[in-house]
PDB file of N, CA and C in Angstrom:
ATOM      1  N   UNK A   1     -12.894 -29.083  13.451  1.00  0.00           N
ATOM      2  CA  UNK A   1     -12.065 -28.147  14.169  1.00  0.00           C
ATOM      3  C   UNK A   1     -11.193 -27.324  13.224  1.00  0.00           C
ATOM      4  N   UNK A   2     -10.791 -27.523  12.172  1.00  0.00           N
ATOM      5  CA  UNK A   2     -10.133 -27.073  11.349  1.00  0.00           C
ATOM      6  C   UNK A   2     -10.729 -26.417  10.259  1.00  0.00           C
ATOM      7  N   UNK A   3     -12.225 -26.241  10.714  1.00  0.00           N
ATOM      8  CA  UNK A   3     -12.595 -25.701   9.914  1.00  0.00           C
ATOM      9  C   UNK A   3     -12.810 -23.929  10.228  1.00  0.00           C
ATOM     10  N   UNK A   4     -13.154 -24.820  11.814  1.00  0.00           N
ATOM     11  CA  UNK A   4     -13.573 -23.417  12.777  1.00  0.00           C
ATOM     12  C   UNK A   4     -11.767 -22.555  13.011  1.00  0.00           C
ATOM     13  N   UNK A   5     -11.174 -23.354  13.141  1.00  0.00           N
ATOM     14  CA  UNK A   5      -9.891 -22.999  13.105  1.00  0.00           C
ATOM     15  C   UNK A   5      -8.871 -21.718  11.792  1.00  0.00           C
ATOM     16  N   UNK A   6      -9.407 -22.203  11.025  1.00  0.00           N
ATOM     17  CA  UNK A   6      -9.405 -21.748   9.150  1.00  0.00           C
ATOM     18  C   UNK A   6     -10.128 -20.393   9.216  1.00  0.00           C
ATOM     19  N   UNK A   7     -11.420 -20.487   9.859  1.00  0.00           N
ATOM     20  CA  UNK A   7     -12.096 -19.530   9.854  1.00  0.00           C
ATOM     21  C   UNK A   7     -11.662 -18.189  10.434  1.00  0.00           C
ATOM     22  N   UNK A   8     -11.143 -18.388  11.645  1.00  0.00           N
ATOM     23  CA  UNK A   8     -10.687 -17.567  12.834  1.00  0.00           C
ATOM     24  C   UNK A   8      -9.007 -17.389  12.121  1.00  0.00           C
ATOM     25  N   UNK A   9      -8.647 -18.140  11.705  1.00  0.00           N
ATOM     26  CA  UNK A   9      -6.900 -17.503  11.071  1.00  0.00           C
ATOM     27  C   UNK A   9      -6.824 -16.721   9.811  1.00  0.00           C
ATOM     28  N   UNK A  10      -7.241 -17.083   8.892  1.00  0.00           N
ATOM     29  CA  UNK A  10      -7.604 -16.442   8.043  1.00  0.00           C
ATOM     30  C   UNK A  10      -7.944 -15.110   7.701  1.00  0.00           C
ATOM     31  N   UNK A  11      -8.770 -14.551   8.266  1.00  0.00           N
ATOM     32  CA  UNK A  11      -8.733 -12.972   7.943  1.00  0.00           C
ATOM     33  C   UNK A  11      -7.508 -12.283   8.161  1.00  0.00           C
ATOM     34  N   UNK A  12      -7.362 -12.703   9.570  1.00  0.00           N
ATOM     35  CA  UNK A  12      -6.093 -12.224  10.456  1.00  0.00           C
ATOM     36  C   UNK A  12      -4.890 -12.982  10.006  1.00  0.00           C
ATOM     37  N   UNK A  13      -4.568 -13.334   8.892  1.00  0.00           N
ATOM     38  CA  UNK A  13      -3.192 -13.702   8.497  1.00  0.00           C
ATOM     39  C   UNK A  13      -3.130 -13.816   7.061  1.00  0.00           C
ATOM     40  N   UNK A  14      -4.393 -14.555   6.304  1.00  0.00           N
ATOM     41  CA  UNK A  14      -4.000 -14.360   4.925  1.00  0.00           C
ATOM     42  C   UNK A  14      -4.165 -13.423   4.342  1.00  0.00           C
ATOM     43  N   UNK A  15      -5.751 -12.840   4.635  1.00  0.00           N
ATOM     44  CA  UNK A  15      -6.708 -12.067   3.859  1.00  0.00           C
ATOM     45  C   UNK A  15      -6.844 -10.575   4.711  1.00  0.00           C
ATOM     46  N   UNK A  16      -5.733 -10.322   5.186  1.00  0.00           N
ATOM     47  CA  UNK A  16      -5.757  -8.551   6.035  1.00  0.00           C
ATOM     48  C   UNK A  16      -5.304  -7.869   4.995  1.00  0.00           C
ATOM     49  N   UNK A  17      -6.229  -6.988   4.902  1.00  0.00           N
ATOM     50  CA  UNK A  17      -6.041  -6.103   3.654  1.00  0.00           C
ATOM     51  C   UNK A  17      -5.137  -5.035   4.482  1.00  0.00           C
ATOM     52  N   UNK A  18      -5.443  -4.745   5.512  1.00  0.00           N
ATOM     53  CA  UNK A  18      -4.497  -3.670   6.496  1.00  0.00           C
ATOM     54  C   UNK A  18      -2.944  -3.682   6.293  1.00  0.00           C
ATOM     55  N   UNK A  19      -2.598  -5.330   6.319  1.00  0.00           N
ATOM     56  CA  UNK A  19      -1.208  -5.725   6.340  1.00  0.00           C
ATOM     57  C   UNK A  19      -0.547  -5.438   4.929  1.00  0.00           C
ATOM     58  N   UNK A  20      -1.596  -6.086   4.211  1.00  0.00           N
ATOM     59  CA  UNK A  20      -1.079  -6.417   3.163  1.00  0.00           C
ATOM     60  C   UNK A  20      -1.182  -4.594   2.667  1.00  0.00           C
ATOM     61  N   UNK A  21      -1.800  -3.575   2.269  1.00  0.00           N
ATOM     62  CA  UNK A  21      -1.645  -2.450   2.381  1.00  0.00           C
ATOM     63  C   UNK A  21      -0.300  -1.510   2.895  1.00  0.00           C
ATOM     64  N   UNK A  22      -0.168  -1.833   4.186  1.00  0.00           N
ATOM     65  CA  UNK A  22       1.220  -1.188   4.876  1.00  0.00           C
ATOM     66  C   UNK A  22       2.449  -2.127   3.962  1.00  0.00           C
ATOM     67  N   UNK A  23       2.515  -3.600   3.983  1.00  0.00           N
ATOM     68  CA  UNK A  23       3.667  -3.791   3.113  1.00  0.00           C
ATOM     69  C   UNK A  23       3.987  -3.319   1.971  1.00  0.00           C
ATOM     70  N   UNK A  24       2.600  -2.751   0.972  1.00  0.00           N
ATOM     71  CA  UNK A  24       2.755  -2.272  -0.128  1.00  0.00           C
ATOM     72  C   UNK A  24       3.126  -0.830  -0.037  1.00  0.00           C
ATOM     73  N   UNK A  25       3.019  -0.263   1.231  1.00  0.00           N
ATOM     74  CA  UNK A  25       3.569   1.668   1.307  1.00  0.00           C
ATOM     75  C   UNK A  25       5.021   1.400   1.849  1.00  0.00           C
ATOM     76  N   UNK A  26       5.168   0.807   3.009  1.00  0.00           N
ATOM     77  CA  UNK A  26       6.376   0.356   3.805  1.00  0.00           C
ATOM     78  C   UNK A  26       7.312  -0.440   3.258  1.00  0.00           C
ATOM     79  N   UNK A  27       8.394   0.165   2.310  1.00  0.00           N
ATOM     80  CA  UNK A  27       9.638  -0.506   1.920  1.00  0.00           C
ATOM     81  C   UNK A  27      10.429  -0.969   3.493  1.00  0.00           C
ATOM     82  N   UNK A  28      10.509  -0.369   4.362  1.00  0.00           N
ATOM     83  CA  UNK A  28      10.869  -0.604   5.262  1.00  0.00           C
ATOM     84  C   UNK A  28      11.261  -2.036   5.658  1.00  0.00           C
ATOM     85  N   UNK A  29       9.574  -2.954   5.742  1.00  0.00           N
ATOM     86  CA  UNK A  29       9.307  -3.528   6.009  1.00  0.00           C
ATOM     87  C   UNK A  29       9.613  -4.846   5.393  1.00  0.00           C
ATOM     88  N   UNK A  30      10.192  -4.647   4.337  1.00  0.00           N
ATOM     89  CA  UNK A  30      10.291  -5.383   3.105  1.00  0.00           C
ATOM     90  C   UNK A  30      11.739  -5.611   3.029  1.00  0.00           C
ATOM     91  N   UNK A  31      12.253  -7.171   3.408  1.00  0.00           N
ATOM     92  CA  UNK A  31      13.497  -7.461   3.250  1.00  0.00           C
ATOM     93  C   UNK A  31      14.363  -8.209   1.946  1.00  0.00           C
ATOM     94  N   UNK A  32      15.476  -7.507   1.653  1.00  0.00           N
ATOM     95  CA  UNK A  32      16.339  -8.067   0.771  1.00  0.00           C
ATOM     96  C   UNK A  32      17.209  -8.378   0.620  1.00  0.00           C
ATOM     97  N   UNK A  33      18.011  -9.631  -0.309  1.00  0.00           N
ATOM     98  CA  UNK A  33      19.136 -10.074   0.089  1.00  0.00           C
ATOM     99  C   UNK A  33      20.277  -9.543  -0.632  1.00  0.00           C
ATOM    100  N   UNK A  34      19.808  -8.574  -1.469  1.00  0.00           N
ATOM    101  CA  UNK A  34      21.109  -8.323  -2.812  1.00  0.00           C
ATOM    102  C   UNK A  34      20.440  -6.922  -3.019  1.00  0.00           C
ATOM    103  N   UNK A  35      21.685  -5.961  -3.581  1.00  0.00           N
ATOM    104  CA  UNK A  35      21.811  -4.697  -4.072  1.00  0.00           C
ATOM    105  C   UNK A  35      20.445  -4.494  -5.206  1.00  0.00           C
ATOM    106  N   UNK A  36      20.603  -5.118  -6.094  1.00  0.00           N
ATOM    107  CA  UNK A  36      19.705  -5.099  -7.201  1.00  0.00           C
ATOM    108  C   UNK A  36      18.291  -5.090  -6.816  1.00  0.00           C
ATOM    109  N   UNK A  37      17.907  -5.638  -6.506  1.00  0.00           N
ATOM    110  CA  UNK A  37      16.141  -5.853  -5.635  1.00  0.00           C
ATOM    111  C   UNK A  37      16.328  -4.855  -4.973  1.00  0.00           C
ATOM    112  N   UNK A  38      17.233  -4.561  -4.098  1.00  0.00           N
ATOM    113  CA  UNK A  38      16.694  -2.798  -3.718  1.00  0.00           C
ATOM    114  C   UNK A  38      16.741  -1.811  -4.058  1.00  0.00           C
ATOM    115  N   UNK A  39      17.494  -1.857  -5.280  1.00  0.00           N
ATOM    116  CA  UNK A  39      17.264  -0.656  -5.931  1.00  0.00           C
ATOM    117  C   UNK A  39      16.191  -0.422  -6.894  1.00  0.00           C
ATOM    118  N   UNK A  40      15.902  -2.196  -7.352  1.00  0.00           N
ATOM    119  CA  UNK A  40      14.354  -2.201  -8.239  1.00  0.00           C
ATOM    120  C   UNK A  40      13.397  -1.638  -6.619  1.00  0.00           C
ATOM    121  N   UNK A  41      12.930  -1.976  -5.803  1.00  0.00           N
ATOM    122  CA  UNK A  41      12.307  -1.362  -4.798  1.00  0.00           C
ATOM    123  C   UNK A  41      12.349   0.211  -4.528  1.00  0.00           C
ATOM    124  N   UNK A  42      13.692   0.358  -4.542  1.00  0.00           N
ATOM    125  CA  UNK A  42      13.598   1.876  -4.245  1.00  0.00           C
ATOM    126  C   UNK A  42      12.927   3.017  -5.303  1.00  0.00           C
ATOM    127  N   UNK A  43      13.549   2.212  -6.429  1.00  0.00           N
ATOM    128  CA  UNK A  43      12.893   2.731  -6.970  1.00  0.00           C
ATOM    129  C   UNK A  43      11.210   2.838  -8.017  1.00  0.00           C
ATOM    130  N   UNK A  44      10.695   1.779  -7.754  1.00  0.00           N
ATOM    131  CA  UNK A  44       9.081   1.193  -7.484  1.00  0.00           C
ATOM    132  C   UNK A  44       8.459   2.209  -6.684  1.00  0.00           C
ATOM    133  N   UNK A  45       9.413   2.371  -5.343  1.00  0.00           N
ATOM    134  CA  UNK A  45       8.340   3.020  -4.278  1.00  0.00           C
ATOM    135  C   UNK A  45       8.647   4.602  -4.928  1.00  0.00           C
ATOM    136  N   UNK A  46       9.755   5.008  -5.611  1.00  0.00           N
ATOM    137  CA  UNK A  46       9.397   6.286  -5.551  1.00  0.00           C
ATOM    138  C   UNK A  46       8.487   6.799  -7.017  1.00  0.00           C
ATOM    139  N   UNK A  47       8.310   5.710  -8.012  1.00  0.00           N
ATOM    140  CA  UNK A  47       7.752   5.842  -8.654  1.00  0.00           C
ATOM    141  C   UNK A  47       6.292   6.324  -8.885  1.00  0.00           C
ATOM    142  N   UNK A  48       5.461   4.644  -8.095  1.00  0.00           N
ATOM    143  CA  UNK A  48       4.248   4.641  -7.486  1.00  0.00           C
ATOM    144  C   UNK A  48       3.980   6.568  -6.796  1.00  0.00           C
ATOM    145  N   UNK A  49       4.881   6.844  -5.278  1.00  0.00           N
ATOM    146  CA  UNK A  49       4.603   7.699  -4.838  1.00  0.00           C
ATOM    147  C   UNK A  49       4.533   9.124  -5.915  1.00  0.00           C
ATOM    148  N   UNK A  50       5.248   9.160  -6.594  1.00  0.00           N
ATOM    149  CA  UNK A  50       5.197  10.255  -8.103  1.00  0.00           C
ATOM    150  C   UNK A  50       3.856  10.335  -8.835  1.00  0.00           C
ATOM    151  N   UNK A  51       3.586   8.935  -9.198  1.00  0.00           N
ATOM    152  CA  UNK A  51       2.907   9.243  -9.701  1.00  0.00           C
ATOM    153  C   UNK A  51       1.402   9.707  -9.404  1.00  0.00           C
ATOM    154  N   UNK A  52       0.771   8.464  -7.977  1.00  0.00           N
ATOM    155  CA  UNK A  52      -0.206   8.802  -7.142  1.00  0.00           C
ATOM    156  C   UNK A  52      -0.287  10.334  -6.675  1.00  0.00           C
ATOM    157  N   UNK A  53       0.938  11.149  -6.800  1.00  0.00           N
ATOM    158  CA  UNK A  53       0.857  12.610  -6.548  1.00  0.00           C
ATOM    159  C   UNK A  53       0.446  13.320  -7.675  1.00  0.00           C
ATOM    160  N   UNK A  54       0.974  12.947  -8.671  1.00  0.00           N
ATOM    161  CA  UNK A  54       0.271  13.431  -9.791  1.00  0.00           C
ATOM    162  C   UNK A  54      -1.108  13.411 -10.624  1.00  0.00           C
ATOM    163  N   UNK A  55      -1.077  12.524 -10.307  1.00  0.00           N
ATOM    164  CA  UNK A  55      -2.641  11.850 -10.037  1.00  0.00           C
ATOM    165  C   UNK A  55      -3.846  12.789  -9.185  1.00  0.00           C
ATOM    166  N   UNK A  56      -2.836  12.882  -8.192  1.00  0.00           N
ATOM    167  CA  UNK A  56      -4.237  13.339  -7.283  1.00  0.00           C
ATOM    168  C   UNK A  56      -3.857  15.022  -7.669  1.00  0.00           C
ATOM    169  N   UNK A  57      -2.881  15.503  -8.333  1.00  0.00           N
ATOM    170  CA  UNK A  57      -2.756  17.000  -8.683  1.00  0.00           C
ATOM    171  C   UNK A  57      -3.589  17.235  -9.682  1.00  0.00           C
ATOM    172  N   UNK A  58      -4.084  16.691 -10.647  1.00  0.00           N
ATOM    173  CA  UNK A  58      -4.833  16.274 -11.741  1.00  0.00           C
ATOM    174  C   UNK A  58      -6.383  16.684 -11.639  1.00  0.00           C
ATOM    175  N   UNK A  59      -6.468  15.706 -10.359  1.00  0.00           N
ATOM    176  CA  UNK A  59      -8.103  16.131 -10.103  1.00  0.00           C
ATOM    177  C   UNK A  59      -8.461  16.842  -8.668  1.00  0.00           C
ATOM    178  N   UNK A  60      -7.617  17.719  -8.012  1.00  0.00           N
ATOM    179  CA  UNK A  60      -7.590  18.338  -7.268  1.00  0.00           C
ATOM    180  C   UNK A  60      -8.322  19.246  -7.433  1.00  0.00           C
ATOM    181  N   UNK A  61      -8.506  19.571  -8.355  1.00  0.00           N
ATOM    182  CA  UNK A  61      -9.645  20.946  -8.959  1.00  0.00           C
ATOM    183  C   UNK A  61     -10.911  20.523  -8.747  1.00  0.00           C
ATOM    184  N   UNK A  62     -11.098  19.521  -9.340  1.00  0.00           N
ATOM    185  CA  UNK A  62     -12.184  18.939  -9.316  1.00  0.00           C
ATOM    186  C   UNK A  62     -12.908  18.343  -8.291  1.00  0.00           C
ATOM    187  N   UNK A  63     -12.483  18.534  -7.414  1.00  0.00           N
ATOM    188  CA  UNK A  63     -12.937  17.805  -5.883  1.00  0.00           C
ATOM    189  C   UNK A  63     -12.903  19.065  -5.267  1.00  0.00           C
ATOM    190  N   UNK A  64     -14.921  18.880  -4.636  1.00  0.00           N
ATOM    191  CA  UNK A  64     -15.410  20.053  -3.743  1.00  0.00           C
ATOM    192  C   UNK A  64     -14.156  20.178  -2.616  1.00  0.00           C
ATOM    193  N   UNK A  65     -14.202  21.415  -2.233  1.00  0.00           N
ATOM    194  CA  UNK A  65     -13.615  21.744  -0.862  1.00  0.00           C
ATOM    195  C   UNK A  65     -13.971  21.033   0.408  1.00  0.00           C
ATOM    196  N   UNK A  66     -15.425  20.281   0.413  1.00  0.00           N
ATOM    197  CA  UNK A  66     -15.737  20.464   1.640  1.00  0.00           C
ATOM    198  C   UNK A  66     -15.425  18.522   1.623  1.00  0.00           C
ATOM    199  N   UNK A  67     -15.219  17.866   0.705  1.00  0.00           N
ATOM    200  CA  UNK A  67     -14.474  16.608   0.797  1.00  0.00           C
ATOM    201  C   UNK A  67     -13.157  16.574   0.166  1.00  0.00           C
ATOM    202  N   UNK A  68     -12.060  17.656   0.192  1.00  0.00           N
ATOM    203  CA  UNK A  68     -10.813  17.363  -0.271  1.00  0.00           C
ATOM    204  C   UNK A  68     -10.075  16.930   0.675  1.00  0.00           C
ATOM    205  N   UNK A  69      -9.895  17.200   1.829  1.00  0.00           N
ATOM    206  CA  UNK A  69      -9.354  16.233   3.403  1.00  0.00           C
ATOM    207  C   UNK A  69      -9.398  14.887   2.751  1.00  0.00           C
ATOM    208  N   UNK A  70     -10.817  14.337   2.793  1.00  0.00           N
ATOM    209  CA  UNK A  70     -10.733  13.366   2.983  1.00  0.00           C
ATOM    210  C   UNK A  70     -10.343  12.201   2.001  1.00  0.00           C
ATOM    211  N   UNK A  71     -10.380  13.007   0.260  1.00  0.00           N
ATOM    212  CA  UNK A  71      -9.492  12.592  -0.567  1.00  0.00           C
ATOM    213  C   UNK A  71      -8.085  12.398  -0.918  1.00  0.00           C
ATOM    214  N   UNK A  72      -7.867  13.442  -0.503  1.00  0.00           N
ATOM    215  CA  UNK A  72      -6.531  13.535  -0.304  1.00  0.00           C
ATOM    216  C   UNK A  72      -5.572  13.137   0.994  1.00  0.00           C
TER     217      UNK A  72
END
């Protein structure tokens, strides 16, 4: 039973890439108990977001028109 059990919890709680995804965009979501950790956070998230923009400014040229939607 615990095996069938393991089976069925598992995607849906350890291994959701969905979740685990939104916690990594969503500071929101993400609680802290002290000044310091949120400002290392705040500023993580605006980092990441900087740079992934720059990133994708980079090869923006380079990506046909008729799939840039969906890259970007």
């Amino acid at each position: 039973m615990s095996t069938m059990r393991e089976a069925l919890t598992k995607p849906i709680i350890q291994n959701n890439p969905i979740a685990l995804q939104i916690l990594g965009i969503c500071s929101a979501l993400a609680v802290t108990s002290s000044l310091k950790v949120t400002l290392v956070m705040c500023i993580s998230v605006t980092l990441v977001t900087a740079f992934s923009s720059f990133a994708v400014s980079l090869i923006r040229n380079q990506i046909p028109g008729s799939i840039r939607i969906i890259v970007q």
